[in-house]
C-alpha atoms as a PDB file:
ATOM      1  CA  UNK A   1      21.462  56.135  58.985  1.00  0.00           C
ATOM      2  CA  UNK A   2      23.224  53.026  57.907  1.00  0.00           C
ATOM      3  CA  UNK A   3      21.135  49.681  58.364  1.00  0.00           C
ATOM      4  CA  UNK A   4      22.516  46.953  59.504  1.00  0.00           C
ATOM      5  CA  UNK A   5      21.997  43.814  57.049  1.00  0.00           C
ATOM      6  CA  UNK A   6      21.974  39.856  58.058  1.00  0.00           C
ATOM      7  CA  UNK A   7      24.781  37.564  57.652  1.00  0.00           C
ATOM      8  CA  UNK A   8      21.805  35.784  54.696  1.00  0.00           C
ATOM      9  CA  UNK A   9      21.241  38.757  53.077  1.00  0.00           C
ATOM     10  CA  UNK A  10      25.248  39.514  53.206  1.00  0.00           C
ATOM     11  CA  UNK A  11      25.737  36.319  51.630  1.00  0.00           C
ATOM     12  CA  UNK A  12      22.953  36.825  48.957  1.00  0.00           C
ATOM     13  CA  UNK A  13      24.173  40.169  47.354  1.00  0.00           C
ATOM     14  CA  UNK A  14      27.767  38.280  47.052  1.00  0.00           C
ATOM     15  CA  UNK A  15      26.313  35.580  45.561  1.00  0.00           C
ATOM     16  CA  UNK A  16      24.378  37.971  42.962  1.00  0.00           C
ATOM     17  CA  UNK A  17      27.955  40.088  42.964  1.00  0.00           C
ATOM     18  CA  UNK A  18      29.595  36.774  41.543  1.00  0.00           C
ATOM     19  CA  UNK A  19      27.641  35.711  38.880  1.00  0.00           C
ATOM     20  CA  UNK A  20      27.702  39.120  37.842  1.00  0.00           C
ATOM     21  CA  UNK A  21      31.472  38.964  37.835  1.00  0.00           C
ATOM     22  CA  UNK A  22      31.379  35.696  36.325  1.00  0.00           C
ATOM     23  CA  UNK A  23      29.366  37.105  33.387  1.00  0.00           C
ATOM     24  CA  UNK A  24      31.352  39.783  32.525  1.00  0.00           C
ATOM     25  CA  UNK A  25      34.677  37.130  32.922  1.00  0.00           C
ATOM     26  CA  UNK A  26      33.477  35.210  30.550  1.00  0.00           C
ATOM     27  CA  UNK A  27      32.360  38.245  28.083  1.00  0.00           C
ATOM     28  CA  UNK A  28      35.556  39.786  28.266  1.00  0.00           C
ATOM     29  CA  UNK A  29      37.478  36.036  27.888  1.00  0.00           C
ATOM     30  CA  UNK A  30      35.159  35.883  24.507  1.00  0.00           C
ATOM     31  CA  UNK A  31      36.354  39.818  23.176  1.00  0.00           C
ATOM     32  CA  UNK A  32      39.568  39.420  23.423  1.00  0.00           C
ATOM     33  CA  UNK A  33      39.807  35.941  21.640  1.00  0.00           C
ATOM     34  CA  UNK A  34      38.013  36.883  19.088  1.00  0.00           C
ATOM     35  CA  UNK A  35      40.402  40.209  19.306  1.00  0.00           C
ATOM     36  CA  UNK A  36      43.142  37.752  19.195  1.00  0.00           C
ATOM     37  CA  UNK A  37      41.930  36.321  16.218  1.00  0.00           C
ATOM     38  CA  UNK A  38      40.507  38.586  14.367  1.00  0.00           C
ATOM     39  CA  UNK A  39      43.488  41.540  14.406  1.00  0.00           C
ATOM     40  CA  UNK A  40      45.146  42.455  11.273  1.00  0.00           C
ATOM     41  CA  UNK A  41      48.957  40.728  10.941  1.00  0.00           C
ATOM     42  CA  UNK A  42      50.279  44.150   9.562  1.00  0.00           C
ATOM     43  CA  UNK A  43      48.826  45.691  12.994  1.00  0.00           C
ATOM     44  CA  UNK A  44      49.245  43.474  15.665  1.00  0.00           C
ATOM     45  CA  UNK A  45      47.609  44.084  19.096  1.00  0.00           C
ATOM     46  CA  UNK A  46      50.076  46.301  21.363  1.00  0.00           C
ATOM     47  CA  UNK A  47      51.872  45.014  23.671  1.00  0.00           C
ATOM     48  CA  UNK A  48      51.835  47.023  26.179  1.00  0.00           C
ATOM     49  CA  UNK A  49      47.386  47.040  25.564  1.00  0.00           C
ATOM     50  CA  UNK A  50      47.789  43.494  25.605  1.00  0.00           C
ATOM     51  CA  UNK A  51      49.348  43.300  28.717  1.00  0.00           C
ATOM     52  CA  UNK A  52      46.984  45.423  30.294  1.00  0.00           C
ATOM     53  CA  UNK A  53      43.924  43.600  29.500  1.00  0.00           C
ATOM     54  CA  UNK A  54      44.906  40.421  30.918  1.00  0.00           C
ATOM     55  CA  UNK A  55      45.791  42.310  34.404  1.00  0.00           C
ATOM     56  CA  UNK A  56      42.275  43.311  34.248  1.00  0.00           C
ATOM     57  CA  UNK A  57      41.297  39.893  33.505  1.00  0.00           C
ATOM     58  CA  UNK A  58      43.436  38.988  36.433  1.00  0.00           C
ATOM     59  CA  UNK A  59      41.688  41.863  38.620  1.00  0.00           C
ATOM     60  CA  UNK A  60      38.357  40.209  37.921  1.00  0.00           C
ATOM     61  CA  UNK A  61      39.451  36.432  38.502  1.00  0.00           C
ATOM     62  CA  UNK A  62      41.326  37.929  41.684  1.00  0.00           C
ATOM     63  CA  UNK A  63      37.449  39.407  42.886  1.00  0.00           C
ATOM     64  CA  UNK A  64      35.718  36.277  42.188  1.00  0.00           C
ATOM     65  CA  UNK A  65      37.852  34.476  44.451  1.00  0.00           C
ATOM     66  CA  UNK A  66      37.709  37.085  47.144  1.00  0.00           C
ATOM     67  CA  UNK A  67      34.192  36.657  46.955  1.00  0.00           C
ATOM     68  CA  UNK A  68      34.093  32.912  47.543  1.00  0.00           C
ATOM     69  CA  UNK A  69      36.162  33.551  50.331  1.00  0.00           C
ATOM     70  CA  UNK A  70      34.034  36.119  52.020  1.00  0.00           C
ATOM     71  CA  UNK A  71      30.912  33.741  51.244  1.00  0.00           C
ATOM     72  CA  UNK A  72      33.209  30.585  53.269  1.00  0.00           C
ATOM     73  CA  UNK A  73      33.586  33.363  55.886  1.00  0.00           C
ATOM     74  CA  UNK A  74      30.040  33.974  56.390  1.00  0.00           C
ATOM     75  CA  UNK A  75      29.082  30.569  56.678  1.00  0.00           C
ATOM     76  CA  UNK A  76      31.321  29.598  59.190  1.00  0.00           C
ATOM     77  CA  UNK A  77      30.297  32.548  61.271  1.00  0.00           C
ATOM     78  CA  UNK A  78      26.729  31.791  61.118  1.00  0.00           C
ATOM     79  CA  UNK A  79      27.641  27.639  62.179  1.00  0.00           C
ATOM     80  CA  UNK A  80      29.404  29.442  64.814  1.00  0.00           C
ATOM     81  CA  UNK A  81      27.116  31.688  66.167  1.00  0.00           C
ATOM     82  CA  UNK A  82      24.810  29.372  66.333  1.00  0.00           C
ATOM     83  CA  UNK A  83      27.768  27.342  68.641  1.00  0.00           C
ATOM     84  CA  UNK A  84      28.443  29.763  70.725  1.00  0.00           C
ATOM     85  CA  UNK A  85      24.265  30.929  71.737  1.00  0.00           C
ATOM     86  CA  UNK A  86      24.434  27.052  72.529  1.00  0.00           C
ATOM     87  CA  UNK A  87      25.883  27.498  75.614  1.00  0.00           C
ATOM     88  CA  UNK A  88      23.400  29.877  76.894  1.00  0.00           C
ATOM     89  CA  UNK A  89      21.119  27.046  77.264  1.00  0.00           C
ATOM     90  CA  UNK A  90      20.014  26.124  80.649  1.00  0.00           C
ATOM     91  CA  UNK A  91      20.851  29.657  82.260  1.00  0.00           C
ATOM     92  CA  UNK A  92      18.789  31.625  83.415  1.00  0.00           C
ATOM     93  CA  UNK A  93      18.212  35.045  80.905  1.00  0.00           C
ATOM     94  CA  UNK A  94      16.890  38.586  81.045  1.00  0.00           C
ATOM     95  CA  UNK A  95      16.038  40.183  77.516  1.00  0.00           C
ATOM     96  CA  UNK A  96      14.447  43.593  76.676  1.00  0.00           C
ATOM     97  CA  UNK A  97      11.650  41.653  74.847  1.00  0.00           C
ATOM     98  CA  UNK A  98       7.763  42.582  74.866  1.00  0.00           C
ATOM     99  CA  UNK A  99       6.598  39.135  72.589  1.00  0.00           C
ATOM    100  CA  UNK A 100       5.163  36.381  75.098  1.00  0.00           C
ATOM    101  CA  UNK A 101       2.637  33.224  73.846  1.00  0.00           C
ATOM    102  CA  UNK A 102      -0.439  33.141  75.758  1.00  0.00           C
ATOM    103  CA  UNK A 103      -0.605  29.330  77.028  1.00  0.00           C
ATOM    104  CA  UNK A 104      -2.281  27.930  79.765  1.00  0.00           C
ATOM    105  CA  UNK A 105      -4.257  30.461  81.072  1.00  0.00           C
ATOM    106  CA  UNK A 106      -1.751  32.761  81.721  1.00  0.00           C
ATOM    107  CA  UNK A 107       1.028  35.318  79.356  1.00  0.00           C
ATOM    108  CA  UNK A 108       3.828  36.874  82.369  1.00  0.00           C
ATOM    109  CA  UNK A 109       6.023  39.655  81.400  1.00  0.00           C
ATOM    110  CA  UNK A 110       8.444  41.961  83.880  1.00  0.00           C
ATOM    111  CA  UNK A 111       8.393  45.765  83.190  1.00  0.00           C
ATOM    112  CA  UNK A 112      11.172  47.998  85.289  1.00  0.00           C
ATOM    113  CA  UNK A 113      10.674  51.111  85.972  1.00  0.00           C
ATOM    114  CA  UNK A 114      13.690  53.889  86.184  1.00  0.00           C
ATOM    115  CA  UNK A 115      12.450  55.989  88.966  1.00  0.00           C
ATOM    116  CA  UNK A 116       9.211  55.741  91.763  1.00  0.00           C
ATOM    117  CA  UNK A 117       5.788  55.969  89.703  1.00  0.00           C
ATOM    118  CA  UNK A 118       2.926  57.098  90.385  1.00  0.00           C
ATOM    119  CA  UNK A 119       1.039  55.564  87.768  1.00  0.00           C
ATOM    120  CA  UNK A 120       1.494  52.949  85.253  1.00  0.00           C
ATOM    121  CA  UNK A 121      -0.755  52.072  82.610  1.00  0.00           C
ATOM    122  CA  UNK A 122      -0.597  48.018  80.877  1.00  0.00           C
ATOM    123  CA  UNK A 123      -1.498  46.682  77.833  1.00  0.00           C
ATOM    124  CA  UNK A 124      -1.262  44.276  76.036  1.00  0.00           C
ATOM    125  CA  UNK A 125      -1.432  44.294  72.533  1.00  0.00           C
ATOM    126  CA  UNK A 126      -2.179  41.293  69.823  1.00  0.00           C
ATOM    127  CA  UNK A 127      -0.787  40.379  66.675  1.00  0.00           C
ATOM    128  CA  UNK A 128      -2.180  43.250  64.591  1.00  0.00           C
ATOM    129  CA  UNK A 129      -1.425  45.606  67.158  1.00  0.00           C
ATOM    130  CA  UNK A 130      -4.854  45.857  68.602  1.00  0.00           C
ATOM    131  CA  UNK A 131      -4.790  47.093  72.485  1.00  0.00           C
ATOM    132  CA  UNK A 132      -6.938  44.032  73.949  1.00  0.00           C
ATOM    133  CA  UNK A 133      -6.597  44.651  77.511  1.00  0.00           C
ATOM    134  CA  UNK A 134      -5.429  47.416  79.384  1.00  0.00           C
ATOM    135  CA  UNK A 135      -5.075  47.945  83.212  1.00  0.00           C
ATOM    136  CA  UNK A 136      -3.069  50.053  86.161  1.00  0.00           C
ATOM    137  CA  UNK A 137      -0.227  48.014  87.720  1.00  0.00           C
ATOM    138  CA  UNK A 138       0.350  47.398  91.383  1.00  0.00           C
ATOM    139  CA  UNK A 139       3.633  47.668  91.718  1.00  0.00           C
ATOM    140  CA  UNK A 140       4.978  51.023  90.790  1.00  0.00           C
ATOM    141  CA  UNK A 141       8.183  51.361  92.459  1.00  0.00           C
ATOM    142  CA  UNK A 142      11.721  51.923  91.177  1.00  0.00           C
ATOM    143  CA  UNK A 143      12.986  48.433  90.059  1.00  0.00           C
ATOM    144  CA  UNK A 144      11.923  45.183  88.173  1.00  0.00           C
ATOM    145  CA  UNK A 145       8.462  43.263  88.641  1.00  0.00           C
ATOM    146  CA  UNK A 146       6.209  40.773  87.151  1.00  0.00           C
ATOM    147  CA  UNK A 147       2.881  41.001  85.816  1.00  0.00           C
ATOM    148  CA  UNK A 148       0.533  38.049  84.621  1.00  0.00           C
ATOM    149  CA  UNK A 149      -1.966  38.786  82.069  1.00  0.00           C
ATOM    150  CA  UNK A 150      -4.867  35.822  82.451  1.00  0.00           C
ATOM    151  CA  UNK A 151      -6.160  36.373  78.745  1.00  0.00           C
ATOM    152  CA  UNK A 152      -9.511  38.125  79.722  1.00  0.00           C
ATOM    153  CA  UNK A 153      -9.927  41.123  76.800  1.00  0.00           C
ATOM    154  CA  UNK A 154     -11.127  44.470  78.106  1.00  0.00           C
ATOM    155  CA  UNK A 155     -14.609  44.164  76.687  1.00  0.00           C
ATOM    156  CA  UNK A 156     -14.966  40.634  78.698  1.00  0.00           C
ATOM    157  CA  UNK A 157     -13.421  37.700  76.306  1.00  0.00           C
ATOM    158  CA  UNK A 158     -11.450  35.367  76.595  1.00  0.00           C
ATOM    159  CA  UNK A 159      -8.110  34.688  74.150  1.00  0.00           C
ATOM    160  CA  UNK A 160      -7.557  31.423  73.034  1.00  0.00           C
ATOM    161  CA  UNK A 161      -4.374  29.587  73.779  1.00  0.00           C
ATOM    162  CA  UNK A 162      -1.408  29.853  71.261  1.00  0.00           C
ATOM    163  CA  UNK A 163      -1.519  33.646  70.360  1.00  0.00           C
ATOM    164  CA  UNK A 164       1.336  36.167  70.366  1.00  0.00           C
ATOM    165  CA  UNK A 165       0.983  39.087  72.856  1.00  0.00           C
ATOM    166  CA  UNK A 166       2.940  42.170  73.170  1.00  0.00           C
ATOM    167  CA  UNK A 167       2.696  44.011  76.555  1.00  0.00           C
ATOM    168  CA  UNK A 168       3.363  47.952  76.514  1.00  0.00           C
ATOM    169  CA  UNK A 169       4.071  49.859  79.540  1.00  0.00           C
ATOM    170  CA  UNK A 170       3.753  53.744  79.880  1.00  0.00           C
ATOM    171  CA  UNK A 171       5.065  55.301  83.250  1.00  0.00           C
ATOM    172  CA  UNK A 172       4.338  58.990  84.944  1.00  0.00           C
ATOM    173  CA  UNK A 173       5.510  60.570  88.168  1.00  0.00           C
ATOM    174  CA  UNK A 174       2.908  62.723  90.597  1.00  0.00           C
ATOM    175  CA  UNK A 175       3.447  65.183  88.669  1.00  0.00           C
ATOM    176  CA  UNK A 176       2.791  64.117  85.127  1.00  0.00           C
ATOM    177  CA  UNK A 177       6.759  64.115  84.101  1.00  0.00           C
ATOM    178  CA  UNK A 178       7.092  60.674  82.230  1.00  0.00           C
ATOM    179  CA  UNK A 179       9.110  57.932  83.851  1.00  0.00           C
ATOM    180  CA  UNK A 180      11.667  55.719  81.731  1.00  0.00           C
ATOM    181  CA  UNK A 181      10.070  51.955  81.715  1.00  0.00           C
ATOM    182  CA  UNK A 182      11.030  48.771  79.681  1.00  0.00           C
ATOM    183  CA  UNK A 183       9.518  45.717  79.341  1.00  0.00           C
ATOM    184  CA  UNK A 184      11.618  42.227  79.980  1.00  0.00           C
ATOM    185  CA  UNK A 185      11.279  38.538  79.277  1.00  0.00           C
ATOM    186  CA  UNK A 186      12.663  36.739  82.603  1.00  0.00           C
ATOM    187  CA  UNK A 187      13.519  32.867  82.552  1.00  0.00           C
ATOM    188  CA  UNK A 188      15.316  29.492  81.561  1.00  0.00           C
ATOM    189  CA  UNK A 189      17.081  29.630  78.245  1.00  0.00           C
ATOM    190  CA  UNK A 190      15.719  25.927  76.801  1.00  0.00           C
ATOM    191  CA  UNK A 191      16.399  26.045  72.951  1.00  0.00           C
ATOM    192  CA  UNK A 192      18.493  27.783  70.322  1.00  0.00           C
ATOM    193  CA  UNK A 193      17.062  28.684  66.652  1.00  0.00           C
ATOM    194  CA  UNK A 194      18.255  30.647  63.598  1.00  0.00           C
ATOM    195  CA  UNK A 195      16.452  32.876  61.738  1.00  0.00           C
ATOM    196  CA  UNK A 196      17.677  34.283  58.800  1.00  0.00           C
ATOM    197  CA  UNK A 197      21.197  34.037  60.000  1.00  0.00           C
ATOM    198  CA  UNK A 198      20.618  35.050  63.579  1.00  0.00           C
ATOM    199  CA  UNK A 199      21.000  33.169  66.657  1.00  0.00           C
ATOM    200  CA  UNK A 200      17.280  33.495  68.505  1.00  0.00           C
ATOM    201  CA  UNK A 201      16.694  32.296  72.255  1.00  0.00           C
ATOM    202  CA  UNK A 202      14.268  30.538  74.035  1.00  0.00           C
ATOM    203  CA  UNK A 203      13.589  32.360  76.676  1.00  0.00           C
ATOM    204  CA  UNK A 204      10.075  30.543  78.557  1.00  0.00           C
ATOM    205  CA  UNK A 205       7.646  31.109  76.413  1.00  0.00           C
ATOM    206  CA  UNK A 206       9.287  33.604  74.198  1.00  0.00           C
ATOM    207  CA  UNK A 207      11.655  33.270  71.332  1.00  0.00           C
ATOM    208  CA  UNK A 208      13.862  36.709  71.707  1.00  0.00           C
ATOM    209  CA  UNK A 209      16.862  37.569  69.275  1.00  0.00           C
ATOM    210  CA  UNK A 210      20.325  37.064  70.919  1.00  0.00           C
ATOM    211  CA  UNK A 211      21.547  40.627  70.685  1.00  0.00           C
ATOM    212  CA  UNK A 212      18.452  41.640  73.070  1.00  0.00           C
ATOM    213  CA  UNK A 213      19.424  39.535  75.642  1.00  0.00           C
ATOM    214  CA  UNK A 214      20.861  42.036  78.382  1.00  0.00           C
ATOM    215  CA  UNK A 215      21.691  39.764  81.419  1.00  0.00           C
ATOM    216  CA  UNK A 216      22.253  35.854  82.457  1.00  0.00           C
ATOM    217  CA  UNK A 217      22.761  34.411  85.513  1.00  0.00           C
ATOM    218  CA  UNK A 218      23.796  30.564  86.354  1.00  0.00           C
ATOM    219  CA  UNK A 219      20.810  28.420  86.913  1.00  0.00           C
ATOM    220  CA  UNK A 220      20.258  27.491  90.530  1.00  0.00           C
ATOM    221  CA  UNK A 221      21.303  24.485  91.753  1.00  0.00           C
ATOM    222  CA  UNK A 222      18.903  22.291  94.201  1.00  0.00           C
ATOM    223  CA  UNK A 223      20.453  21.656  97.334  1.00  0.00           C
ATOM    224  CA  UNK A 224      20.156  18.607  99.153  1.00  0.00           C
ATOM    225  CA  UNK A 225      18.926  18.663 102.431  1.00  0.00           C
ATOM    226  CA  UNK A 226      21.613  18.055 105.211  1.00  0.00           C
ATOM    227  CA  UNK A 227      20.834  13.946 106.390  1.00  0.00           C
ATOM    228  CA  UNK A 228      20.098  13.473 102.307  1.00  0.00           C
ATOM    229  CA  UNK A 229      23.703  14.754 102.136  1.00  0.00           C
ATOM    230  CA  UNK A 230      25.116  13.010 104.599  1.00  0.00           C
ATOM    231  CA  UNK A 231      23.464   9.602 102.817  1.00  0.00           C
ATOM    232  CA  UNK A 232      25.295  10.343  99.655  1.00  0.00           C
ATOM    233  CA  UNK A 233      28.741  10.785 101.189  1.00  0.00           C
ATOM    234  CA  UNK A 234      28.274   7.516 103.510  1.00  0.00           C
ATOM    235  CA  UNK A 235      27.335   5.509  99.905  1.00  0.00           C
ATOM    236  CA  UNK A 236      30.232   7.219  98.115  1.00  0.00           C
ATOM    237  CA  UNK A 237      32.313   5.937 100.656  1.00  0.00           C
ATOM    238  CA  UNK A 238      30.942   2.398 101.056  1.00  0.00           C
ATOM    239  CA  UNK A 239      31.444   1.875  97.468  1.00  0.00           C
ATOM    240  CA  UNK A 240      34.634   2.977  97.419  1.00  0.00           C
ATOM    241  CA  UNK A 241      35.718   0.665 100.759  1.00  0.00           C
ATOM    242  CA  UNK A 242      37.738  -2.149  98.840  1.00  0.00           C
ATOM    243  CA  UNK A 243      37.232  -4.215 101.892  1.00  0.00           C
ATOM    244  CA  UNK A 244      33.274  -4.039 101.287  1.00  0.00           C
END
């Protein structure tokens, strides 16, 4: 399996791939002028040898400069990635995400299910990966819903506010088969961050990498109602009356 590797960590084994470049540039610059001074006048250096040496010093200046290229390349790409997630702000997002912070009482996920259910377990996990809670959900029909976890642990507690929960969802049918579930972070895209050369939304209370970010929809707008409508128009058009 090949793993994919970050624009910062693409940048950092070019940078390391340069100065190793650059070292042996310079070593080889030093060999062949002291090869250049050093070779007997009855023997000269061949020409054709000669020649040949500085295409390979050529080769290596030539791989240096690719390199700074490639390193330009990535830089701009990450100034523009960070651009373009910009205009997700203010819409309204869906992203197969399970990381919420618990604030205010309250940590809301969405699970959807593939197929009808006839039981599905919650829980909701901390940072270490301890199960703290765990519960059966009302809604087990085919489709998208919300569930609201209000920080009470399974043996009675109470989380403080500020932690990062993870909520896992395991789905079966009547007759034991198991049904394909996901959990989703639903709401208003408010920020945009970069983490080691990744665009990162957030998404409520939830800071979710772009590429996991799986639908978006145009925020709502708030309609006025019909006489506040009406109220606008008529000042719109007394200000624009020159014989006001």
């Amino acid at each position: 399996m090949v793993d994919a590797i970050s624009t910062t960590q693409a940048g950092n084994r070019m940078n390391a791939g340069s100065q190793m470049l650059a070292s042996n540039f310079e070593t080889f610059l030093q060999l062949l002028t002291a090869q250049l001074k050093n070779q007997d006048p009855l023997s000269p250096l061949d020409s054709n040898e000669f020649t040949g040496q500085l295409t390979q010093m050529a080769g290596v200046e030539q791989q240096l400069l690719t390199n700074d290229l490639l390193t330009a390349l990535l830089e701009q790409s990450g100034g523009s990635g960070m651009a373009g997630a910009a205009n997700y702000i203010g819409r309204e997002a869906t992203a197969a995400w399970e990381a919420v912070k618990y604030q205010d009482g309250e940590a809301t996920w969405s699970y959807e299910l593939a197929s009808n259910a006839a039981e599905v377990t919650m829980e909701v996990l901390n940072g270490n990966g301890d199960v703290v809670w765990t519960g059966q959900a009302d809604q087990t029909a085919e489709g998208v819903h919300d569930f609201t976890w209000n920080g009470q642990t399974a043996g009675g507690g109470q989380v403080q506010d500020g932690g990062v929960y993870t909520l896992r969802v395991t789905a079966a049918s009547a007759g034991g088969t198991a049904v394909d579930s996901q959990v989703l972070i639903r709401g208003r895209v408010s920020g945009v961050e970069m983490y080691d050369g990744q665009p990162y939304l957030t998404i409520g209370r939830s800071v979710v990498p772009l590429t996991h970010v799986i639908a978006l929809e145009e925020q709502a707008q708030a309609q006025l109602p019909p006489e506040d409508e009406e109220s606008v128009m008529a000042s719109i058009a007394s200000a624009l009356n020159p014989f006001n």
